[in-house]
C-alpha atoms as a PDB file:
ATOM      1  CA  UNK A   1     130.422  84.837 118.773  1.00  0.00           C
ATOM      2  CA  UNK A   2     132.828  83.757 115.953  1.00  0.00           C
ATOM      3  CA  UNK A   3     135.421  86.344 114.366  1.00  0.00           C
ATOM      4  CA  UNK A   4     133.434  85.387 110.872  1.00  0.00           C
ATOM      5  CA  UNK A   5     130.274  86.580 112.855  1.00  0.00           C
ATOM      6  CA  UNK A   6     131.210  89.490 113.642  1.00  0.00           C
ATOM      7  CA  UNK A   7     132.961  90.473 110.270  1.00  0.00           C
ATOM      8  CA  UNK A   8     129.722  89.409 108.561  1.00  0.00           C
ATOM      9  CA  UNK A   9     127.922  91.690 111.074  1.00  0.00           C
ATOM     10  CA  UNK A  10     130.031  94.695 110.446  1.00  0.00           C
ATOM     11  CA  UNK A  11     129.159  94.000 106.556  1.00  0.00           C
ATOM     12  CA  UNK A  12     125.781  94.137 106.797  1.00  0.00           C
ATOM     13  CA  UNK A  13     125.834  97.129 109.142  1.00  0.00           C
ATOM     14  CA  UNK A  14     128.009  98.982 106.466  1.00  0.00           C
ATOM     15  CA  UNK A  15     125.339  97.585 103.406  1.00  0.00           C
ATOM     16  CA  UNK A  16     122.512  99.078 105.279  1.00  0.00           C
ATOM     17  CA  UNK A  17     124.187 102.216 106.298  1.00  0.00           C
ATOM     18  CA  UNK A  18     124.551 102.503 102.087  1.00  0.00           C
ATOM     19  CA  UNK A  19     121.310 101.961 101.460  1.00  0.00           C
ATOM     20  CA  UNK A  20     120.026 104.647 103.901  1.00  0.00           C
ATOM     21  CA  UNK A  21     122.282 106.769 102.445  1.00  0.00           C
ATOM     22  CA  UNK A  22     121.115 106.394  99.236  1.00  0.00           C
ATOM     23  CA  UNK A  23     117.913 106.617 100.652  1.00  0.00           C
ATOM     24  CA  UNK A  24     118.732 110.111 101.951  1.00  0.00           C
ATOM     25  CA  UNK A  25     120.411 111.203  98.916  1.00  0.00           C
ATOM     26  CA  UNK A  26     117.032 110.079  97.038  1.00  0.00           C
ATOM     27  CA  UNK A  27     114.639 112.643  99.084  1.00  0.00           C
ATOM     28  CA  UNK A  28     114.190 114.878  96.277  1.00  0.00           C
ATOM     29  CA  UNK A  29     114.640 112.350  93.581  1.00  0.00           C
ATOM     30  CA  UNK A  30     111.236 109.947  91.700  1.00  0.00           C
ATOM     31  CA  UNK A  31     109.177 107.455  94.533  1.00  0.00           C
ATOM     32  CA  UNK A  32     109.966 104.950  92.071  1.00  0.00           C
ATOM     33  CA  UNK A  33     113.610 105.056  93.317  1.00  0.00           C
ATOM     34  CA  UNK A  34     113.122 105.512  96.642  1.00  0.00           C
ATOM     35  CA  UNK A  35     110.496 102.538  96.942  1.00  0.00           C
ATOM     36  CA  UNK A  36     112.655 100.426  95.101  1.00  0.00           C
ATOM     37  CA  UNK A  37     115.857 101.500  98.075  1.00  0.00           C
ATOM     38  CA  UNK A  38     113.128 100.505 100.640  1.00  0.00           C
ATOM     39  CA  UNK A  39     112.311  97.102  99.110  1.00  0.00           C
ATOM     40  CA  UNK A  40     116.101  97.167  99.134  1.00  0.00           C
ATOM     41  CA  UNK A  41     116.290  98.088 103.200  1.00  0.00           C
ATOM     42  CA  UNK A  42     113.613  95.507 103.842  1.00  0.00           C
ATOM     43  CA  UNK A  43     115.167  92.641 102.031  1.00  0.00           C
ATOM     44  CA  UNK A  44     118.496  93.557 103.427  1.00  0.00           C
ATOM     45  CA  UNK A  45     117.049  93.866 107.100  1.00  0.00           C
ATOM     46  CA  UNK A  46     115.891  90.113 107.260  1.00  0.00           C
ATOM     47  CA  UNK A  47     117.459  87.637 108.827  1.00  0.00           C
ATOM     48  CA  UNK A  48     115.978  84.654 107.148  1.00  0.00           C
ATOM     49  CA  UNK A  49     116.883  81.967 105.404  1.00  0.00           C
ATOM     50  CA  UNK A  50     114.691  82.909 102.489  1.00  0.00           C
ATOM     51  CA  UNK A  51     116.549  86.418 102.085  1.00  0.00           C
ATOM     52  CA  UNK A  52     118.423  86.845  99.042  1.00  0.00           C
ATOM     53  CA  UNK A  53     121.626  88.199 100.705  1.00  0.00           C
ATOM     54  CA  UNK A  54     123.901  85.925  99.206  1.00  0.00           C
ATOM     55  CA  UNK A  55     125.105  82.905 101.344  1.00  0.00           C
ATOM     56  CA  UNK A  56     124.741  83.849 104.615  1.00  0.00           C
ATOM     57  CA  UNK A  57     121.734  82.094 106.048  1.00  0.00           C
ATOM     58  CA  UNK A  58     121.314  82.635 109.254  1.00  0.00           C
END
């Protein structure tokens, strides 16, 4: 595995560690925002070409 690999692994582990915090911080807040973080978790979970996570198609 290349070093860019791996750096663009660590950033996606530290995007989705965000969004579950967010998630977390959320509990108590309307579903509206916490359905929109988990449309956020799913989209940023997929490792697709189709997935809207900038340029890194995988």
């Amino acid at each position: 595995m290349s070093t860019d690999a791996i750096v663009l692994l660590k950033e996606d582990h530290k995007e989705m560690r965000r969004l579950f915090k967010a998630f977390q911080d959320a509990e108590e807040g309307p579903a509206a925002q916490r359905q929109k973080l988990v449309s956020q978790i799913l989209e940023a979970s997929r490792c697709t070409p189709t997935s809207t996570r900038g340029d890194r198609n995988v």
